[in-house]
C-alpha atoms as a PDB file:
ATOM      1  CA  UNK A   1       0.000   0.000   0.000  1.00  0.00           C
ATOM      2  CA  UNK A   2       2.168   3.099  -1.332  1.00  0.00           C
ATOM      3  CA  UNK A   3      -0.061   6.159  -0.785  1.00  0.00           C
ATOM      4  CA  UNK A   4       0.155   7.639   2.926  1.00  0.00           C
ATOM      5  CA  UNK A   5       1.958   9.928   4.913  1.00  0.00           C
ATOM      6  CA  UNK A   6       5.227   9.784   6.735  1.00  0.00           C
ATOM      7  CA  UNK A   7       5.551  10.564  10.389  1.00  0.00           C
ATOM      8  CA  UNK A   8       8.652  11.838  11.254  1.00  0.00           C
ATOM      9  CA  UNK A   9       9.647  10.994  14.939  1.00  0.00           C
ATOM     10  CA  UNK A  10      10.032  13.655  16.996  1.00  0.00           C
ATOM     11  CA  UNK A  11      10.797  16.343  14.208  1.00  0.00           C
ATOM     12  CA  UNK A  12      13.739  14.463  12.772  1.00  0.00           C
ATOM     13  CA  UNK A  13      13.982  14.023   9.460  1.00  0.00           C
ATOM     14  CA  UNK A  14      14.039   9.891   8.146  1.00  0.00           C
ATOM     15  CA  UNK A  15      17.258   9.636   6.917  1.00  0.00           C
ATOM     16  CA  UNK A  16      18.482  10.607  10.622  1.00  0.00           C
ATOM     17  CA  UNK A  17      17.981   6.609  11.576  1.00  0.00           C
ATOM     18  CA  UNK A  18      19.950   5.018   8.712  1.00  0.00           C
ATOM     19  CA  UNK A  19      19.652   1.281   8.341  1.00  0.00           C
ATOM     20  CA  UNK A  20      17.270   1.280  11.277  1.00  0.00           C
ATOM     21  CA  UNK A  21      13.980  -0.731  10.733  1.00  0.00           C
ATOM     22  CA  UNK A  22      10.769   0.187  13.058  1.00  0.00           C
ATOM     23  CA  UNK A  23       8.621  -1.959  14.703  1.00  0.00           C
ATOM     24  CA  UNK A  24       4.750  -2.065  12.749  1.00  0.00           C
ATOM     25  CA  UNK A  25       2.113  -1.048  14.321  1.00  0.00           C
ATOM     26  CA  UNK A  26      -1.695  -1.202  12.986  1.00  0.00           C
ATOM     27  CA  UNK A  27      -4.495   1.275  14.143  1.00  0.00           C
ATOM     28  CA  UNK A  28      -8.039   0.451  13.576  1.00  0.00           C
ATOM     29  CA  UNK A  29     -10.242   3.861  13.800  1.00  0.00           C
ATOM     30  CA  UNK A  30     -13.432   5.044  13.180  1.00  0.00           C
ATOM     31  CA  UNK A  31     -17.121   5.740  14.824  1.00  0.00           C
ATOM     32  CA  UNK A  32     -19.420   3.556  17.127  1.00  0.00           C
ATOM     33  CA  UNK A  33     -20.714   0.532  15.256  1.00  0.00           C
ATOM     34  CA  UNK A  34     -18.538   0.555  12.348  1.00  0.00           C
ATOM     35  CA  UNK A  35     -17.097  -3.453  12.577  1.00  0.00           C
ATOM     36  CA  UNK A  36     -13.699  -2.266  13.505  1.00  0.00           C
ATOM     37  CA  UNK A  37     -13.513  -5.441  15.847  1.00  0.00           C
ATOM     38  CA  UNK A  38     -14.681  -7.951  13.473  1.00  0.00           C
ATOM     39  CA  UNK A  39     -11.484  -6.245  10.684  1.00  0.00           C
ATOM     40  CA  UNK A  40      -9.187  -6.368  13.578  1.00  0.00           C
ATOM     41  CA  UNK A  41      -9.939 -10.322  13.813  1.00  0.00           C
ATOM     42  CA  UNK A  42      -9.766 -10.641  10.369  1.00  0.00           C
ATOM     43  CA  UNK A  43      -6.510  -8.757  10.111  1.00  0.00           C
ATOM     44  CA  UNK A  44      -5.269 -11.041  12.860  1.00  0.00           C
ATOM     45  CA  UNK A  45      -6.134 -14.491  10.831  1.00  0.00           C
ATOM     46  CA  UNK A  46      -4.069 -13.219   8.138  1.00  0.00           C
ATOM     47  CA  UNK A  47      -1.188 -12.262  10.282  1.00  0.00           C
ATOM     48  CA  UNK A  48       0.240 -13.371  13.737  1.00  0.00           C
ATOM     49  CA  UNK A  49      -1.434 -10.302  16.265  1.00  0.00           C
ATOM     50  CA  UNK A  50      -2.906  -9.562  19.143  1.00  0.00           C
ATOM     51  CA  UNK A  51      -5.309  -6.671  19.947  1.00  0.00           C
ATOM     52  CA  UNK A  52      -5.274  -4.008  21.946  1.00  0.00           C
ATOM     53  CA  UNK A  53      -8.815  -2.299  23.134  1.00  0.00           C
ATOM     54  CA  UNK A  54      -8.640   1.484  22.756  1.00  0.00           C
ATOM     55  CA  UNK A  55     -12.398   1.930  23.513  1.00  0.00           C
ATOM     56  CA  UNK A  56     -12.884   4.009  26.863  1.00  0.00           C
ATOM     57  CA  UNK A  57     -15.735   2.206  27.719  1.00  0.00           C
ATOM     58  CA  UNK A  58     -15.654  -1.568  27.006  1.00  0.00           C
ATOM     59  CA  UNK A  59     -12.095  -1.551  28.589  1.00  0.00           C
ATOM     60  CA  UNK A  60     -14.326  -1.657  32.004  1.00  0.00           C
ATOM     61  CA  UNK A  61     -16.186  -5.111  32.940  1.00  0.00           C
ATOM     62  CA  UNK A  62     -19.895  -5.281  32.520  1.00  0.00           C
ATOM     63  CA  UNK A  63     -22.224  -4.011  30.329  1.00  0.00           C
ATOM     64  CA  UNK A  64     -21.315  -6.047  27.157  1.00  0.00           C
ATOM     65  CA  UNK A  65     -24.003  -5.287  25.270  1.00  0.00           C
ATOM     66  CA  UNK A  66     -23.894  -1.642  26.334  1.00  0.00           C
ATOM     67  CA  UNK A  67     -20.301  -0.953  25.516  1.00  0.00           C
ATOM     68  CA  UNK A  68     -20.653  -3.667  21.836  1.00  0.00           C
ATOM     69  CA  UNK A  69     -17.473  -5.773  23.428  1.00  0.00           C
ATOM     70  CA  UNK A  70     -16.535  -8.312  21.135  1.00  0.00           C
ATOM     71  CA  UNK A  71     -17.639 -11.794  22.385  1.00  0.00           C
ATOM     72  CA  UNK A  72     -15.202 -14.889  22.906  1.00  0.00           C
ATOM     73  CA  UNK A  73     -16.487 -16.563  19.764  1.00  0.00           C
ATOM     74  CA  UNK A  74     -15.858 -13.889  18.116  1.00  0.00           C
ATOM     75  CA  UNK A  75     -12.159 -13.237  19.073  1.00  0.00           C
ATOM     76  CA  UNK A  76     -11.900 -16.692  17.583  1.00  0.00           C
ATOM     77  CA  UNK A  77      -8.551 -17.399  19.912  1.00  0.00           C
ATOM     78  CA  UNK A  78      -7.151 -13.718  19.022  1.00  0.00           C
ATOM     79  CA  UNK A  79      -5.719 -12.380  22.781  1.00  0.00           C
ATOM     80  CA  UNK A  80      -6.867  -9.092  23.418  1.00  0.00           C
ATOM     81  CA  UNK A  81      -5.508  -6.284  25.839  1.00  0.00           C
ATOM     82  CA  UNK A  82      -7.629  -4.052  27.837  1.00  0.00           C
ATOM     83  CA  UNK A  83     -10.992  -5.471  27.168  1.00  0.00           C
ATOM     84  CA  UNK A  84     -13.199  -5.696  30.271  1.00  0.00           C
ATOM     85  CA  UNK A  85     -10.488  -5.294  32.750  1.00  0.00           C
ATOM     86  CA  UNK A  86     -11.203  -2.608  35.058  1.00  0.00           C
ATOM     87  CA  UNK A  87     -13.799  -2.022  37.964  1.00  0.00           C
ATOM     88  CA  UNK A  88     -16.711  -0.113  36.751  1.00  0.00           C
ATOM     89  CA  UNK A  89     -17.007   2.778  38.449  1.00  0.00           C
ATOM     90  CA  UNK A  90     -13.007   3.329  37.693  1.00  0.00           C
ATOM     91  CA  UNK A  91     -11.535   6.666  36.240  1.00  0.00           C
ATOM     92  CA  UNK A  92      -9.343   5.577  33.139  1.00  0.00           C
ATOM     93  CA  UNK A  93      -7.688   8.547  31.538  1.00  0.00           C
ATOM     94  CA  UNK A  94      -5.773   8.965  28.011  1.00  0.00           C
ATOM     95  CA  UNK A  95      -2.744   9.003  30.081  1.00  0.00           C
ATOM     96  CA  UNK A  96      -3.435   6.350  32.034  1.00  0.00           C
ATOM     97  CA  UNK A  97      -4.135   4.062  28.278  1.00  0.00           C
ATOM     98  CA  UNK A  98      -0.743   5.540  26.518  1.00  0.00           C
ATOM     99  CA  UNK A  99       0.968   3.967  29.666  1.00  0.00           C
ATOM    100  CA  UNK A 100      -0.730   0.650  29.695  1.00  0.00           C
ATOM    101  CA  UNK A 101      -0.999   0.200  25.937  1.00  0.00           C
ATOM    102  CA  UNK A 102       2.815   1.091  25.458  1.00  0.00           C
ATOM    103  CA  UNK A 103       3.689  -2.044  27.962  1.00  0.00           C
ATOM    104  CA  UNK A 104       1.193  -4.106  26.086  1.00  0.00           C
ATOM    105  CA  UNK A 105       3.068  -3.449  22.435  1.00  0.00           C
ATOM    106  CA  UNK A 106       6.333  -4.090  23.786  1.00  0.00           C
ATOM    107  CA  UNK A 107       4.874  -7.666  25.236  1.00  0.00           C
ATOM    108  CA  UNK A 108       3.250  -7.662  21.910  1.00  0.00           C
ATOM    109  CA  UNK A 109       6.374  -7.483  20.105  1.00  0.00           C
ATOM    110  CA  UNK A 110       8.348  -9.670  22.229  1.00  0.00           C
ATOM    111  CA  UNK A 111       5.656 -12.507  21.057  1.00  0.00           C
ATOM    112  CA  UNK A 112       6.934 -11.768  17.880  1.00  0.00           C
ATOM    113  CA  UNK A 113       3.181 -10.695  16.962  1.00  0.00           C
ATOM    114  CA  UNK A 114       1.809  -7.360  15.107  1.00  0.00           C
ATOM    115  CA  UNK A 115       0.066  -4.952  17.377  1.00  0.00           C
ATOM    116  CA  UNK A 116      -3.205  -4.169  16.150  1.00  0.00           C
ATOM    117  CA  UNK A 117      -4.923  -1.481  18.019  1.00  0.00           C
ATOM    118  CA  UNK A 118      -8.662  -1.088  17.729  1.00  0.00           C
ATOM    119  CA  UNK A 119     -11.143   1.154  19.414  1.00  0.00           C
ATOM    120  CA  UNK A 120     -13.604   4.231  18.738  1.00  0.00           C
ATOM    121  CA  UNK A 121     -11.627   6.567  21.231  1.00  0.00           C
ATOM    122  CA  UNK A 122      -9.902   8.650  19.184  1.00  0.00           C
ATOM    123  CA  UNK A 123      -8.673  10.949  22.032  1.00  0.00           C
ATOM    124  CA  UNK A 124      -7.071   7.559  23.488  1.00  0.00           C
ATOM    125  CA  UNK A 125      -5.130   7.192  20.245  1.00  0.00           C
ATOM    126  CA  UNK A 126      -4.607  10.968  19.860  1.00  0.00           C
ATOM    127  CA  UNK A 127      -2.538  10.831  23.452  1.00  0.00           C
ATOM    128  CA  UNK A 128      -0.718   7.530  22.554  1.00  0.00           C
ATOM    129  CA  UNK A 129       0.692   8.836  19.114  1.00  0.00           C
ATOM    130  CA  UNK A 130       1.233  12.181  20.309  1.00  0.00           C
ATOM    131  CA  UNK A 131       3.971  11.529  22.860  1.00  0.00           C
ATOM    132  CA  UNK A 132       5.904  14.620  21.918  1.00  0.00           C
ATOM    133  CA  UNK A 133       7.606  14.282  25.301  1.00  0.00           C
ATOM    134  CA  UNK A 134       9.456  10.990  25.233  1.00  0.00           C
ATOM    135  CA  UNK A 135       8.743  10.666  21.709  1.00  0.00           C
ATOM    136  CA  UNK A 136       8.985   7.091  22.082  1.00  0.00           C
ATOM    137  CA  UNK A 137       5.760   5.792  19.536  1.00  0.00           C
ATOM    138  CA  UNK A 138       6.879   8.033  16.950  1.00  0.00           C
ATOM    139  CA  UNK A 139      10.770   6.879  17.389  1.00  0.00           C
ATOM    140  CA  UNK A 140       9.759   3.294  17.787  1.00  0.00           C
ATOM    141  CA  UNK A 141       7.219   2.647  15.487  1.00  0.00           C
ATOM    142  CA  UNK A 142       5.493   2.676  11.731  1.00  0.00           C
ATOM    143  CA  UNK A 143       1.917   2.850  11.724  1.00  0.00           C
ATOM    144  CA  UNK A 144      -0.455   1.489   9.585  1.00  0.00           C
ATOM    145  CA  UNK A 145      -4.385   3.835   9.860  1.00  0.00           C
ATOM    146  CA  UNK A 146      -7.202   2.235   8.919  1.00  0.00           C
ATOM    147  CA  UNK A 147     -10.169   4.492   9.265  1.00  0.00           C
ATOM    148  CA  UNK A 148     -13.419   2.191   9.257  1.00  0.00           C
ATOM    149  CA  UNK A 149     -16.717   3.454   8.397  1.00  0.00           C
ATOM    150  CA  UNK A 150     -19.990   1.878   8.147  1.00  0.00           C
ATOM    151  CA  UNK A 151     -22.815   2.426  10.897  1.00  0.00           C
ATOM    152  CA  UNK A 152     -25.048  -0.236  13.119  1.00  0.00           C
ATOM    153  CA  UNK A 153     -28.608  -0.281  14.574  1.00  0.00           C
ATOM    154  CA  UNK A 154     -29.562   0.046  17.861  1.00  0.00           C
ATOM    155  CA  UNK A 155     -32.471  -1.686  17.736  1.00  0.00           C
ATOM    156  CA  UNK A 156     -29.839  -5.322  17.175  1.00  0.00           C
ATOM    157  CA  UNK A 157     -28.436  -4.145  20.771  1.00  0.00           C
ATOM    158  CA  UNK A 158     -32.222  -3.920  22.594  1.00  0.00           C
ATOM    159  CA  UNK A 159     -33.010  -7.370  20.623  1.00  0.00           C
ATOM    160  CA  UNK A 160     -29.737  -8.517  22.248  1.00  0.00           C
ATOM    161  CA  UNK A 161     -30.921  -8.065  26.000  1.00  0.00           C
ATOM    162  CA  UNK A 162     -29.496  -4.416  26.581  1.00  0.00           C
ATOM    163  CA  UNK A 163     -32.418  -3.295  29.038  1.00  0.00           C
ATOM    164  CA  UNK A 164     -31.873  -6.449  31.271  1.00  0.00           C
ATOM    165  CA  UNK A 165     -27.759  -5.531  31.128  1.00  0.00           C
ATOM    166  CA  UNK A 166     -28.546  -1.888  32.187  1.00  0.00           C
ATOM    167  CA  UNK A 167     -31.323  -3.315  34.291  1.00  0.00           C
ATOM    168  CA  UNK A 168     -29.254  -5.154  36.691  1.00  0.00           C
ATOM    169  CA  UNK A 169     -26.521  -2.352  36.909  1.00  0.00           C
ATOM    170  CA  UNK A 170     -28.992   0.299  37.371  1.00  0.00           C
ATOM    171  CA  UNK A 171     -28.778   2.418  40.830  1.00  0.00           C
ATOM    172  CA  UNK A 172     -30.205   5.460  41.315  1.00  0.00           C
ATOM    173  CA  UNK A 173     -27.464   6.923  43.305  1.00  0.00           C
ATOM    174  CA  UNK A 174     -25.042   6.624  40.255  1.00  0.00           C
ATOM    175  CA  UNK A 175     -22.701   8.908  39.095  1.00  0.00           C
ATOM    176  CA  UNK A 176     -22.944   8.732  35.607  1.00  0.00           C
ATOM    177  CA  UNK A 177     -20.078  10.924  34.800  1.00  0.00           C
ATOM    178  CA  UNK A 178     -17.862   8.742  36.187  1.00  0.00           C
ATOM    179  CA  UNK A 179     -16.691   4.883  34.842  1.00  0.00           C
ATOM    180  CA  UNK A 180     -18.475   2.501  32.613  1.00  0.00           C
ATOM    181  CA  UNK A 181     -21.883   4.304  33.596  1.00  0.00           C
ATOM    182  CA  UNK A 182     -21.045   7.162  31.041  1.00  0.00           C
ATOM    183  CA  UNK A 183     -21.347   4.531  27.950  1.00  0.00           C
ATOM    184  CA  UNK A 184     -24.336   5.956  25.703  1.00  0.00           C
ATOM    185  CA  UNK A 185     -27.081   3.439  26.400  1.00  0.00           C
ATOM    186  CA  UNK A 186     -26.679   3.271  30.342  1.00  0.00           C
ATOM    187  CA  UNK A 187     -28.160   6.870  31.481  1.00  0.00           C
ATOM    188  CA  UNK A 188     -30.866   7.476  29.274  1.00  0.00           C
ATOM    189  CA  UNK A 189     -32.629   4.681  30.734  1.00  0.00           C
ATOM    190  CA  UNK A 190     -32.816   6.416  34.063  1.00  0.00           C
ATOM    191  CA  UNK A 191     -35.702   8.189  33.752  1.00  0.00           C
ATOM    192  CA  UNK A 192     -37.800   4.722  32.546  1.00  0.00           C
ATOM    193  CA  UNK A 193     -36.466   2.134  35.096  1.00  0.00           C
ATOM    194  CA  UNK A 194     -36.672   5.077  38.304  1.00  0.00           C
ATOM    195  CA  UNK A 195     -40.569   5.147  36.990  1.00  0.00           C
ATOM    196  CA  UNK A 196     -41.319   1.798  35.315  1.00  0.00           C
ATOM    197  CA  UNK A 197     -42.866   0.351  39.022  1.00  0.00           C
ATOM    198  CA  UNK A 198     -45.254   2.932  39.050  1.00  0.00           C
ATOM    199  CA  UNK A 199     -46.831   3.364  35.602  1.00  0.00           C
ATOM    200  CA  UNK A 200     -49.312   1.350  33.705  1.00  0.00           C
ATOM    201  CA  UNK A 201     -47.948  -0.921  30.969  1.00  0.00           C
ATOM    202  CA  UNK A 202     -48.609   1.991  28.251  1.00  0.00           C
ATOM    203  CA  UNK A 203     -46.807   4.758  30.030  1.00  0.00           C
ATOM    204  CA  UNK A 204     -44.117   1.968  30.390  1.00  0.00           C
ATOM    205  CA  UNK A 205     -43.772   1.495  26.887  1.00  0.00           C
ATOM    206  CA  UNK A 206     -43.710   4.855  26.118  1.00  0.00           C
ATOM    207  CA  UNK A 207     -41.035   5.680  28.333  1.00  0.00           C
ATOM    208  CA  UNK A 208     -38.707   2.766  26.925  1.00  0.00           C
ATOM    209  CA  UNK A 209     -39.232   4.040  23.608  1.00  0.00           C
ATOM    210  CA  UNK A 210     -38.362   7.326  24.631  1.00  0.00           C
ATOM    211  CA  UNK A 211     -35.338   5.935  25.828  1.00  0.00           C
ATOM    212  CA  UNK A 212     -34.466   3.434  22.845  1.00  0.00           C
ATOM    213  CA  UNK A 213     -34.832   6.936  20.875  1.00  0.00           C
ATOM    214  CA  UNK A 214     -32.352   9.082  22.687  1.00  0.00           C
ATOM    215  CA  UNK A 215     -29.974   6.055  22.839  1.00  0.00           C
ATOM    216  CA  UNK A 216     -30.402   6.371  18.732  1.00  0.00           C
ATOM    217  CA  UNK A 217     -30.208  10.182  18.903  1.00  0.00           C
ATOM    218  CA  UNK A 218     -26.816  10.019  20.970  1.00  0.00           C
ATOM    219  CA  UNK A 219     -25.431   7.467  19.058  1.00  0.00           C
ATOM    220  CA  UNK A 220     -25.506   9.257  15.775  1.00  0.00           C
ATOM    221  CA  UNK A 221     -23.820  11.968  17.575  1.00  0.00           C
ATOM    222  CA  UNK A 222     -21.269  10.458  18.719  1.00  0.00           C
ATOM    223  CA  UNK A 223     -20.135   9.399  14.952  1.00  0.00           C
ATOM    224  CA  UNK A 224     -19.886  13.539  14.003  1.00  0.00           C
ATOM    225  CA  UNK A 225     -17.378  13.999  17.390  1.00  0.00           C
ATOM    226  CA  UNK A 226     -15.364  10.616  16.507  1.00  0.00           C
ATOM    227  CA  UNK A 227     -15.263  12.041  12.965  1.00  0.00           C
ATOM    228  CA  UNK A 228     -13.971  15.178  14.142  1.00  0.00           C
ATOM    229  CA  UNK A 229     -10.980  13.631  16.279  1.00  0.00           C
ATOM    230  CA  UNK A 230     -10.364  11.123  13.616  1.00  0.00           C
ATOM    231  CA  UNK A 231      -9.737  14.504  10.991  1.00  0.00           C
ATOM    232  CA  UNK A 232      -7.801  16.111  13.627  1.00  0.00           C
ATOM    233  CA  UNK A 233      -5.574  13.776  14.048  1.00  0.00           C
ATOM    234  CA  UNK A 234      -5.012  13.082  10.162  1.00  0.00           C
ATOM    235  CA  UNK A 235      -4.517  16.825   8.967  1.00  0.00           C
ATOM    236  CA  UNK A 236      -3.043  17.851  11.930  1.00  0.00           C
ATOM    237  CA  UNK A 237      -0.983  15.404  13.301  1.00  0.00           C
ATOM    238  CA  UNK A 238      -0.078  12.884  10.679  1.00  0.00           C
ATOM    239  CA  UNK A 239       0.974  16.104   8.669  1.00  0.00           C
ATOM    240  CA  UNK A 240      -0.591  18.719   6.779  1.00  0.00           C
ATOM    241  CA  UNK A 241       0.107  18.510   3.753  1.00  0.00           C
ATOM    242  CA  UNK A 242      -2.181  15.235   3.309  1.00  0.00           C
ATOM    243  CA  UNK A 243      -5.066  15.846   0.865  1.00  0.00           C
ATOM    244  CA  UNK A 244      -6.857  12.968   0.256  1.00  0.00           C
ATOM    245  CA  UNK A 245      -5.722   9.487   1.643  1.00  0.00           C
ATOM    246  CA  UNK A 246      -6.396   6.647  -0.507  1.00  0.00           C
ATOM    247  CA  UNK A 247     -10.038   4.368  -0.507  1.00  0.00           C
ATOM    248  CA  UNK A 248     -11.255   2.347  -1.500  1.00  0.00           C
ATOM    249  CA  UNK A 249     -14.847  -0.564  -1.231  1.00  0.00           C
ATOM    250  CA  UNK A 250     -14.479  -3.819  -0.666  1.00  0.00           C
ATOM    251  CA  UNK A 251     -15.223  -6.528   1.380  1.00  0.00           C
ATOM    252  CA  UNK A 252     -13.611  -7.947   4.598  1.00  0.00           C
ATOM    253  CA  UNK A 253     -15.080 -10.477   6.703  1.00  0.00           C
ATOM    254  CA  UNK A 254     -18.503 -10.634   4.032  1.00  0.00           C
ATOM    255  CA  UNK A 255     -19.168  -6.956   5.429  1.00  0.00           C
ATOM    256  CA  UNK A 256     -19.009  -4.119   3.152  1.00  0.00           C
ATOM    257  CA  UNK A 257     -17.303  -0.993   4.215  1.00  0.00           C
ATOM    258  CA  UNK A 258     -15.384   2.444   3.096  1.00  0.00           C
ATOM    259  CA  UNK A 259     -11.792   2.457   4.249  1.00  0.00           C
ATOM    260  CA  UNK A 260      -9.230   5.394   4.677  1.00  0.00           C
ATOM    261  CA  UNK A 261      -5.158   3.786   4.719  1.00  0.00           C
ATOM    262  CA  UNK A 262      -2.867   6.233   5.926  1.00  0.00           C
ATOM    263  CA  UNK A 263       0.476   4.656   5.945  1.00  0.00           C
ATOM    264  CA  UNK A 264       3.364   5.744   7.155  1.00  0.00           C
ATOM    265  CA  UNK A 265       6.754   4.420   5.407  1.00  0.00           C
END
């Protein structure tokens, strides 16, 4: 794949690393509902990976459905890293995932395996690539974008059991601005399960549409602020001078998508 950008670590120019071969790195982005798990196992039956979660909320534990974790069958034997490891009502911050992940790619690579991160929060990546600091991901490795887009229906998560999931963790004392608890599709069911005991079955239904329809309403938000990051990061930090990156249709995994390559060389 010729056509991308090139990321020079830390302001140095290439050349300044003669005969010096990076590490490869693969980063799977793009907006809520898109499949980026499912090309991140197929990438991984073609070559010898493991996966790293970059999504802020499935790296808690709970709320499967919720937070669209990928399910064992689906990882079809693939390890993953940070997926459904922390308590829920944990704070997990950008810094807190450019730490972690960075020990993860260097166990990664001593497997002799690709790194293949995947995950919807951009502002996770963002942090991770942007070490200018230490400059150690820019130094260390060559990246390989891939910018997913397709989107997914609500309605599959509901038929899935997600009002039971929220159901069990529901407390009305919550804080939902902090841990898993902020994932779009836990708090706008507060308002139907704090009344649902004390309404007649039509009021009931009401409310849970109500709620199924703000869940759908925030989730096609969320896309446009992904979106945003995701452009940020290209234009602005993979370098400027980047028109157009190159796309192309086709078909991984039987699923149908639009992907964006930016590849570093």
């Amino acid at each position: 794949m010729q056509p991308g950008v090139q990321i020079l670590p830390c302001g140095q120019k290439l050349n300044s690393f003669p005969g010096r071969e990076k590490d490869k790195v693969v980063i799977v982005m793009g907006a809520t509902g898109t499949g980026k798990s499912r090309l991140s196992i197929d990438l991984a039956t073609l070559f010898p990976a493991e996966i790293i979660n970059s999504d802020k909320m499935q790296v808690y534990r709970g709320l499967d459905i919720v937070t669209n974790k990928i399910t064992k069958e689906e990882q079809r034997g693939v390890p993953h890293h940070l997926l459904g490891i922390l308590n829920p009502s944990a704070d997990f911050t950008a810094p807190n995932f450019r730490d972690i992940s960075s020990l993860a790619i260097d166990t990664i690579l001593g497997h002799n395996r690709l790194p293949i991160i995947v995950g919807g929060s951009n502002s996770f990546i963002e942090h991770l690539v942007d070490d200018y600091d230490h400059c150690s991901f820019r130094s260390k490795f060559d990246c390989c974008f891939l910018w997913v887009d397709v989107s997914k229906r609500v309605d599959e998560m509901v038929r899935n059991g997600m009002v039971d999931e929220v159901r069990k963790m529901f407390d009305p004392n919550a804080d939902y601005g902090r841990g898993i608890r902020r994932a779009i599709g836990f708090p706008e069911f507060d308002n139907y399960f704090r009344n649902e005991p004390f309404v007649d079955p039509k009021t009931r239904s009401r409310l849970l549409q109500e709620a199924i329809n703000e869940i759908k309403d925030n989730t096609c938000k969320l896309p446009c602020r992904q979106l945003g990051k995701i452009h940020r990061l290209r234009n602005r930090k993979l370098g400027k001078g980047v028109d157009q990156a190159w796309k192309r249709n086709g078909k991984v995994g039987g699923r149908k998508r639009e992907r964006m390559i930016f590849q570093p060389r």
